[in-house]
PDB file of N, CA and C in Angstrom:
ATOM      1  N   UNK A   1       1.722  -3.788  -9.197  1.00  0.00           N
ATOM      2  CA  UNK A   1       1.988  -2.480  -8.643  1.00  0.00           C
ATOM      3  C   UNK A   1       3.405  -2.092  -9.027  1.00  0.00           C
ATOM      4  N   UNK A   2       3.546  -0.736  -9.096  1.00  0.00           N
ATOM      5  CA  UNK A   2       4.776  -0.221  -9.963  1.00  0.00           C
ATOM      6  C   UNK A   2       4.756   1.027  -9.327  1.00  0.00           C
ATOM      7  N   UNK A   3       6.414   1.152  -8.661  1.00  0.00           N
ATOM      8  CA  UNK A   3       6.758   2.143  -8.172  1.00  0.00           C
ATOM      9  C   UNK A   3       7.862   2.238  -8.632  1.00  0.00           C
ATOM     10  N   UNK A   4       8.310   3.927  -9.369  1.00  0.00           N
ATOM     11  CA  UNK A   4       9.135   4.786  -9.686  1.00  0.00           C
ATOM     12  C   UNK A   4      10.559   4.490  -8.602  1.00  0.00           C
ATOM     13  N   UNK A   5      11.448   4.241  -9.599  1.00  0.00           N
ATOM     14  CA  UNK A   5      13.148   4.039  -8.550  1.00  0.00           C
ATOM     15  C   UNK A   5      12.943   5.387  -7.460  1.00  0.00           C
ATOM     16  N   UNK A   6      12.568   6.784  -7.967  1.00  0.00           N
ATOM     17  CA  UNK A   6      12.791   7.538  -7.571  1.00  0.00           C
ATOM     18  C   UNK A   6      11.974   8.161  -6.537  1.00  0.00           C
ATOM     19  N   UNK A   7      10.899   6.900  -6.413  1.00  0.00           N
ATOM     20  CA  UNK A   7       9.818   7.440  -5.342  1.00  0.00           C
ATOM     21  C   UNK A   7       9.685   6.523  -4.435  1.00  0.00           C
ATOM     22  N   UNK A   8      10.825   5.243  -4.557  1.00  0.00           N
ATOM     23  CA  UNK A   8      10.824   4.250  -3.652  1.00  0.00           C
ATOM     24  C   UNK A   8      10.668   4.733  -1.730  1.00  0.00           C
ATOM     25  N   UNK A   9      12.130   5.717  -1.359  1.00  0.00           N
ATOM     26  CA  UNK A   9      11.796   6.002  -0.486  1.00  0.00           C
ATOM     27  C   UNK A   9      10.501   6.622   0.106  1.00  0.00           C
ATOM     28  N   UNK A  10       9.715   7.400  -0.640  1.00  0.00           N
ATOM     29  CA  UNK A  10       8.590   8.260  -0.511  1.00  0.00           C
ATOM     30  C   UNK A  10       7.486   7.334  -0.347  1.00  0.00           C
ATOM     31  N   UNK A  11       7.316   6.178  -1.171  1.00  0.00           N
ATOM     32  CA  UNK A  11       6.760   4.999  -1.104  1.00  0.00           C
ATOM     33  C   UNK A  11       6.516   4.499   0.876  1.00  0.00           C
ATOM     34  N   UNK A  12       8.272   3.871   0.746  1.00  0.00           N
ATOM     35  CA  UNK A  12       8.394   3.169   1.837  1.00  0.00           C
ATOM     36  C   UNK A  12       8.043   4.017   3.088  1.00  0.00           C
ATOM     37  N   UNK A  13       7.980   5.305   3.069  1.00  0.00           N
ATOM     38  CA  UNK A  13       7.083   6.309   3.787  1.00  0.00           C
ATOM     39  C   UNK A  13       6.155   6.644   4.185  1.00  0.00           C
ATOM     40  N   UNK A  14       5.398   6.213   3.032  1.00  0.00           N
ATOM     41  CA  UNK A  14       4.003   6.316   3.151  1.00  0.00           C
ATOM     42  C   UNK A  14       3.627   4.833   3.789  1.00  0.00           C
ATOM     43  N   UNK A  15       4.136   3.569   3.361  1.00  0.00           N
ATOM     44  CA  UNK A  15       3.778   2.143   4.025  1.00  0.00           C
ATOM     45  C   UNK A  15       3.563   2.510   5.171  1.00  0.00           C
ATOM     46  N   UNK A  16       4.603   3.142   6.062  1.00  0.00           N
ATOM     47  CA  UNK A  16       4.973   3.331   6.988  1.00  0.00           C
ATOM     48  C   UNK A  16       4.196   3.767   7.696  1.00  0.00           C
ATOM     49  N   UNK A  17       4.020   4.876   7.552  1.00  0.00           N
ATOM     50  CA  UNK A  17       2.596   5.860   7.987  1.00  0.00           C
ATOM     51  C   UNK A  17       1.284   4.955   7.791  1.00  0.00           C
ATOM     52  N   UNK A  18       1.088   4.193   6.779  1.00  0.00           N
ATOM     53  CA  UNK A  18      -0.274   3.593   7.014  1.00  0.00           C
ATOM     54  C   UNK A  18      -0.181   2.485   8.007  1.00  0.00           C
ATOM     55  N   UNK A  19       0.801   1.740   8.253  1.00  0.00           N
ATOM     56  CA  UNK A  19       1.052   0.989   9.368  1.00  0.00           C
ATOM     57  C   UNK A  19       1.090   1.639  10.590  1.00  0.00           C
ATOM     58  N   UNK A  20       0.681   2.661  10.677  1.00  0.00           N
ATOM     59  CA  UNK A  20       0.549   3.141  12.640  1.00  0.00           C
ATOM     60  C   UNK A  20      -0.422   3.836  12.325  1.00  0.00           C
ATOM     61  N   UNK A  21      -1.420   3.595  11.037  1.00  0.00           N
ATOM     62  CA  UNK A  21      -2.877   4.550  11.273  1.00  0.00           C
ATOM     63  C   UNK A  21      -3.463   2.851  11.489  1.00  0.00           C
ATOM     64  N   UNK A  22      -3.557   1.896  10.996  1.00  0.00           N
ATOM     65  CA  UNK A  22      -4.696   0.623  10.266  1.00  0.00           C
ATOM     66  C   UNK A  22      -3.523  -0.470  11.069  1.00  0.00           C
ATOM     67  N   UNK A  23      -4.341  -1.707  10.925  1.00  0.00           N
ATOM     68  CA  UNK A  23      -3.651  -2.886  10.963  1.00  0.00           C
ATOM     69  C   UNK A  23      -2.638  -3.195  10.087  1.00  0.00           C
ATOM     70  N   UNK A  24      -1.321  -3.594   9.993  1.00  0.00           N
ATOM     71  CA  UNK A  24      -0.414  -4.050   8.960  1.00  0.00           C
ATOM     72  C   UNK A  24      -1.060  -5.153   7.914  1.00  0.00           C
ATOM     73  N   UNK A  25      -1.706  -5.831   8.211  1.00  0.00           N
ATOM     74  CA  UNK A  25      -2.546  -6.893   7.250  1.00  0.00           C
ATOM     75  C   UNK A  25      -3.486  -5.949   5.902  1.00  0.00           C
ATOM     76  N   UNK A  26      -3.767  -5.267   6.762  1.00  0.00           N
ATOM     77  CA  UNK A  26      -4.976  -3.839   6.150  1.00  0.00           C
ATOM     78  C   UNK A  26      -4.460  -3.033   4.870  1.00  0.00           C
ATOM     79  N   UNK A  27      -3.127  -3.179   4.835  1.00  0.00           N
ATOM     80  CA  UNK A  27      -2.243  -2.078   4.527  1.00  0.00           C
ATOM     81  C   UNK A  27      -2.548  -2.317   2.779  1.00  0.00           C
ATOM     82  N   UNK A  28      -1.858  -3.438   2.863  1.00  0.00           N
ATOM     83  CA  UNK A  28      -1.641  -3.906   1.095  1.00  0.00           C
ATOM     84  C   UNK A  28      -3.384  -3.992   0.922  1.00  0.00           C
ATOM     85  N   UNK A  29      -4.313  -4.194   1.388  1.00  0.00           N
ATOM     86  CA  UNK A  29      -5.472  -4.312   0.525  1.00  0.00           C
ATOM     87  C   UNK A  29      -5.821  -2.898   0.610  1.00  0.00           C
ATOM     88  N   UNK A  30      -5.690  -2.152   1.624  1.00  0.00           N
ATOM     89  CA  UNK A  30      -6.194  -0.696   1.487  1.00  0.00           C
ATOM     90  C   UNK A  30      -5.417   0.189   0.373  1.00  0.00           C
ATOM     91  N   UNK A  31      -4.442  -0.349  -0.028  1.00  0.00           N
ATOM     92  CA  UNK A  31      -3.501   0.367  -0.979  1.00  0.00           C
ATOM     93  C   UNK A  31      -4.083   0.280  -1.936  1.00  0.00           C
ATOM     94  N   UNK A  32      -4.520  -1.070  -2.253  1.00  0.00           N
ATOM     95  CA  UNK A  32      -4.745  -1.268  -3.381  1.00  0.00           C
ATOM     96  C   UNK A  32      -6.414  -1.014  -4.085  1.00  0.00           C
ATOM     97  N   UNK A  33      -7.496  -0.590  -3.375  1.00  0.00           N
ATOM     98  CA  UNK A  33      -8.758  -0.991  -3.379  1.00  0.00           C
ATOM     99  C   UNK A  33      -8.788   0.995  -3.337  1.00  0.00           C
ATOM    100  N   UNK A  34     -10.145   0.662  -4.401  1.00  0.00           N
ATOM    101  CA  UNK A  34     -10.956   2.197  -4.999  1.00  0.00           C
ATOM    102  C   UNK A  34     -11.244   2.693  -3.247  1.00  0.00           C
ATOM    103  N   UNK A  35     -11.256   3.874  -2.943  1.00  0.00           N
ATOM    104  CA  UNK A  35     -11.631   3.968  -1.934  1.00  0.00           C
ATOM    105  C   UNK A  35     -12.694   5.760  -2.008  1.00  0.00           C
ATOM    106  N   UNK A  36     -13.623   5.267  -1.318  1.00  0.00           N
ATOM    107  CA  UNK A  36     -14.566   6.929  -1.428  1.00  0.00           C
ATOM    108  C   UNK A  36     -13.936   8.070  -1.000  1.00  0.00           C
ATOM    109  N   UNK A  37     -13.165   8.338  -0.286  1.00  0.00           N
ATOM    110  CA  UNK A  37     -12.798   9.511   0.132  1.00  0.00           C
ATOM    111  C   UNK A  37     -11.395   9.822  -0.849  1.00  0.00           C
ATOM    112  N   UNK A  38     -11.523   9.332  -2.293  1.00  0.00           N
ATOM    113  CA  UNK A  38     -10.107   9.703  -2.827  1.00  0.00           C
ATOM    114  C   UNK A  38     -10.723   9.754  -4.467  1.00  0.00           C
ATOM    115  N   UNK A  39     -12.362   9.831  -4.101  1.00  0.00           N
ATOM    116  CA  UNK A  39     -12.772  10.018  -5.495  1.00  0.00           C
ATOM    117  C   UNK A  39     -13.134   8.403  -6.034  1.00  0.00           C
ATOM    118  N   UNK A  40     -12.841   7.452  -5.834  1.00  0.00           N
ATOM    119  CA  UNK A  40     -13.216   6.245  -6.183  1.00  0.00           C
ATOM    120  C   UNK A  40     -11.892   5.367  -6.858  1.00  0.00           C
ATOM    121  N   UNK A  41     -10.607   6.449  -6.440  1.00  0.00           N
ATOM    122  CA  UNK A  41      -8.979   6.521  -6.597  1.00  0.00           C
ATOM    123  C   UNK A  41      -8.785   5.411  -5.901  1.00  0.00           C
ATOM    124  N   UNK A  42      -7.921   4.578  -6.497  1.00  0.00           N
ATOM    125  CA  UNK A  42      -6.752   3.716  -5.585  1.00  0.00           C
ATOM    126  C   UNK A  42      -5.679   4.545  -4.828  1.00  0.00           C
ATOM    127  N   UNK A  43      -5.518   3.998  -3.338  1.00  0.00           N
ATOM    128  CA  UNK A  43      -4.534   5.348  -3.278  1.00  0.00           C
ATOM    129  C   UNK A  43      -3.103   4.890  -3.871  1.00  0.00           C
ATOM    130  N   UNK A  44      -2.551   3.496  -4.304  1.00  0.00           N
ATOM    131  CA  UNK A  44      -1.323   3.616  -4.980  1.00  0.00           C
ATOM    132  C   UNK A  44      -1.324   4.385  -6.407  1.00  0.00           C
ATOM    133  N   UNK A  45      -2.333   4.686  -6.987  1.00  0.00           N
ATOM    134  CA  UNK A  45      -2.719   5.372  -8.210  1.00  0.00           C
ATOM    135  C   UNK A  45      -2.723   6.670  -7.897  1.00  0.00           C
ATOM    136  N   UNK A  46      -3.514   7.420  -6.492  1.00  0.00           N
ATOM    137  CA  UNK A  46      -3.374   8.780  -5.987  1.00  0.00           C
ATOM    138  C   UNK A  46      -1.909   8.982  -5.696  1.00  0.00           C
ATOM    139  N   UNK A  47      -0.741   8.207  -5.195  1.00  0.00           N
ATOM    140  CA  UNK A  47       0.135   8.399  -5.170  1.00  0.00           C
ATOM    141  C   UNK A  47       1.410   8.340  -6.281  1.00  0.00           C
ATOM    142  N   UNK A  48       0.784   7.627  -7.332  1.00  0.00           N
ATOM    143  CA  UNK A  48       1.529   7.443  -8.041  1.00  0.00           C
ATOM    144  C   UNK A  48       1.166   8.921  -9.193  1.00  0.00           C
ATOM    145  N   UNK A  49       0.424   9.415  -9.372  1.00  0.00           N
ATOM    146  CA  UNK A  49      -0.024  10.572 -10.301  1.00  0.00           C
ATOM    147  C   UNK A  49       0.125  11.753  -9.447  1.00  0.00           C
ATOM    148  N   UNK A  50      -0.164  11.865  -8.098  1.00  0.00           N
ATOM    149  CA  UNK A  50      -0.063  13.432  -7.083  1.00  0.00           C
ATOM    150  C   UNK A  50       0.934  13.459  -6.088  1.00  0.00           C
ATOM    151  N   UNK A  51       1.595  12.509  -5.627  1.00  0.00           N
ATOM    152  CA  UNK A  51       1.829  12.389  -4.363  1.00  0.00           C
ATOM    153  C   UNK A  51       1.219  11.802  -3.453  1.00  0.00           C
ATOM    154  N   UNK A  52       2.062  12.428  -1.973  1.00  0.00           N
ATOM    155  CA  UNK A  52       1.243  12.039  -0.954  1.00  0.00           C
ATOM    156  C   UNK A  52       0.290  12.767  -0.202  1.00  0.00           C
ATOM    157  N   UNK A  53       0.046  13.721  -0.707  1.00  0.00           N
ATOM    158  CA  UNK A  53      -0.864  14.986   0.238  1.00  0.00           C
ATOM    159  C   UNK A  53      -2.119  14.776   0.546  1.00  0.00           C
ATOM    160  N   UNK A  54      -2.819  13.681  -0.705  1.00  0.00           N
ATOM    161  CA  UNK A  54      -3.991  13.736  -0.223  1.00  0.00           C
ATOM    162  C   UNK A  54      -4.140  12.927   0.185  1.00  0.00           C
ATOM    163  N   UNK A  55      -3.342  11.252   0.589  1.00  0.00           N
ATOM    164  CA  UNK A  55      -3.269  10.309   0.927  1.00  0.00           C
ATOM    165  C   UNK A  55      -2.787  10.537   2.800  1.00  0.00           C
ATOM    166  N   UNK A  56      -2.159  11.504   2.587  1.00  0.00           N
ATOM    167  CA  UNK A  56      -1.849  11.604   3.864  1.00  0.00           C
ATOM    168  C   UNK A  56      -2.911  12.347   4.712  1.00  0.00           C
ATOM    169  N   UNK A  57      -3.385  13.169   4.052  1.00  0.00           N
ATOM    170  CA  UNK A  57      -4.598  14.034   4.618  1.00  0.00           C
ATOM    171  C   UNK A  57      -6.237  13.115   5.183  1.00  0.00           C
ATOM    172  N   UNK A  58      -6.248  12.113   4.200  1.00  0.00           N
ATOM    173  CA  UNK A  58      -6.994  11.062   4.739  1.00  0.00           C
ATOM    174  C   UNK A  58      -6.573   9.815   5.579  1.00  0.00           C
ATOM    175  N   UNK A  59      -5.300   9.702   6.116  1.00  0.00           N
ATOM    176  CA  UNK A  59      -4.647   8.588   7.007  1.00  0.00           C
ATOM    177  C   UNK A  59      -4.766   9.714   8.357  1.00  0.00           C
ATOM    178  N   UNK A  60      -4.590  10.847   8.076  1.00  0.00           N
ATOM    179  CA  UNK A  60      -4.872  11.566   9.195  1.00  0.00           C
ATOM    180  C   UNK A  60      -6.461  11.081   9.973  1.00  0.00           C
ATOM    181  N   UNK A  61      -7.218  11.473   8.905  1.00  0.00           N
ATOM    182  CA  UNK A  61      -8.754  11.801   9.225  1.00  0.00           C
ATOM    183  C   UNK A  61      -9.146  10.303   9.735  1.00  0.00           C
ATOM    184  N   UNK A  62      -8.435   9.265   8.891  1.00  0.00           N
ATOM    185  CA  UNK A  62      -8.370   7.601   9.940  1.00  0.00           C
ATOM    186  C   UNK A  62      -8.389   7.224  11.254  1.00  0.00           C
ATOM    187  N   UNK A  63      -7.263   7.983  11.307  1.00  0.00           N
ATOM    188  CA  UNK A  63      -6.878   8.024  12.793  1.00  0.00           C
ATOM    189  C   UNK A  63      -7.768   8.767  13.617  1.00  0.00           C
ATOM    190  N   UNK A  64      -7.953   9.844  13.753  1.00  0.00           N
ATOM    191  CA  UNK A  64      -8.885  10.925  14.300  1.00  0.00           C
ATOM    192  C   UNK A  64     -10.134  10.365  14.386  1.00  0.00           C
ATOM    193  N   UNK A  65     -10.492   8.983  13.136  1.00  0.00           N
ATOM    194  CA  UNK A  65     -12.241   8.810  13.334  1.00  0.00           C
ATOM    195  C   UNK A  65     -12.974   9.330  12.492  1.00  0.00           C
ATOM    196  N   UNK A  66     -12.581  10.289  11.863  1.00  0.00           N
ATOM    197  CA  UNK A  66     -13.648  10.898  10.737  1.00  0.00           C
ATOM    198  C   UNK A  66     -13.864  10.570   9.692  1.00  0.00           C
ATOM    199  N   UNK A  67     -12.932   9.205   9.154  1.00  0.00           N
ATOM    200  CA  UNK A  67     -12.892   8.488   8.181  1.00  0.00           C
ATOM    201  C   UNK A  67     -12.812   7.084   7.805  1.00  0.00           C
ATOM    202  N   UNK A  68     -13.308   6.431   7.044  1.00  0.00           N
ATOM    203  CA  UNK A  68     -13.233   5.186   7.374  1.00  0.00           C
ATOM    204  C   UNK A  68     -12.171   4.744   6.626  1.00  0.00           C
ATOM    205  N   UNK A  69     -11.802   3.311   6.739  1.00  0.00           N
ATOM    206  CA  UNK A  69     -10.747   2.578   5.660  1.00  0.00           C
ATOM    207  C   UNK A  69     -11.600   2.498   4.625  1.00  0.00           C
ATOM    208  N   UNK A  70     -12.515   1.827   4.203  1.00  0.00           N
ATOM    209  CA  UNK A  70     -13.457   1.370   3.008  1.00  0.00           C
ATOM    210  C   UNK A  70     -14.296   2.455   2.276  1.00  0.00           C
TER     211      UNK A  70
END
Protein backbone atom coordinates (compact mmCIF):
# COMPACT_ATOMS: atom_id res chain seq x y z
CA UNK A 1 0.00 0.00 0.00
CA UNK A 2 1.24 3.44 -1.11
CA UNK A 3 0.23 6.66 0.07
CA UNK A 4 1.11 10.07 -1.50
CA UNK A 5 3.46 12.40 1.14
CA UNK A 6 0.77 14.75 0.36
CA UNK A 7 -2.27 12.80 1.25
CA UNK A 8 -0.78 11.34 4.36
CA UNK A 9 -2.84 13.53 6.60
CA UNK A 10 -6.11 12.93 4.52
CA UNK A 11 -5.16 9.28 4.78
CA UNK A 12 -4.70 9.33 8.58
CA UNK A 13 -8.31 10.84 8.43
CA UNK A 14 -9.93 8.66 6.84
CA UNK A 15 -8.25 5.58 9.27
CA UNK A 16 -9.74 7.50 11.66
CA UNK A 17 -13.19 7.75 10.60
CA UNK A 18 -13.24 4.06 9.76
CA UNK A 19 -12.23 3.30 13.30
CA UNK A 20 -15.51 4.76 14.95
CA UNK A 21 -17.72 3.30 12.03
CA UNK A 22 -16.17 -0.86 12.23
CA UNK A 23 -13.95 -2.61 14.66
CA UNK A 24 -10.17 -1.37 14.59
CA UNK A 25 -9.03 -5.02 13.63
CA UNK A 26 -11.67 -4.60 10.58
CA UNK A 27 -10.02 -1.57 9.41
CA UNK A 28 -6.78 -2.75 7.52
CA UNK A 29 -8.69 -5.73 5.90
CA UNK A 30 -11.66 -3.55 4.92
CA UNK A 31 -9.20 -1.13 3.33
CA UNK A 32 -7.79 -3.36 1.58
CA UNK A 33 -10.50 -5.93 0.09
CA UNK A 34 -12.78 -5.29 -3.38
CA UNK A 35 -15.84 -4.24 -1.79
CA UNK A 36 -19.61 -4.10 -3.63
CA UNK A 37 -20.75 -0.89 -2.82
CA UNK A 38 -17.55 0.87 -4.45
CA UNK A 39 -17.98 -0.96 -7.74
CA UNK A 40 -15.81 -4.04 -6.86
CA UNK A 41 -13.04 -0.95 -5.87
CA UNK A 42 -10.63 -1.34 -3.07
CA UNK A 43 -11.36 1.55 -1.07
CA UNK A 44 -7.44 2.39 -0.66
CA UNK A 45 -7.56 2.42 -4.59
CA UNK A 46 -11.05 4.60 -4.39
CA UNK A 47 -9.05 6.82 -2.34
CA UNK A 48 -6.09 6.86 -3.86
CA UNK A 49 -7.58 7.85 -7.62
CA UNK A 50 -10.92 10.14 -6.15
CA UNK A 51 -10.61 10.92 -2.78
CA UNK A 52 -12.63 10.54 0.03
CA UNK A 53 -16.24 11.29 -0.95
CA UNK A 54 -17.29 8.20 -1.88
CA UNK A 55 -15.56 6.33 0.78
CA UNK A 56 -16.96 8.48 3.18
CA UNK A 57 -20.45 8.38 1.84
CA UNK A 58 -20.40 4.60 2.38
CA UNK A 59 -18.77 4.63 6.14
CA UNK A 60 -21.74 6.79 6.63
CA UNK A 61 -24.35 4.28 5.22
CA UNK A 62 -22.18 1.58 7.73
CA UNK A 63 -23.00 3.15 10.46
CA UNK A 64 -26.69 3.97 9.80
CA UNK A 65 -27.14 0.05 8.73
CA UNK A 66 -27.78 0.37 5.19
CA UNK A 67 -24.60 -1.04 4.33
CA UNK A 68 -22.56 -3.72 4.94
CA UNK A 69 -18.61 -4.01 5.46
CA UNK A 70 -18.24 -6.97 2.82
Amino acid sequence: MTIKKSKLIEFVNLINECCSVMDDNEVSNWINLPNPNLNMQMPIDVFNEEGTDRIYRLLYFIEIGEADLY
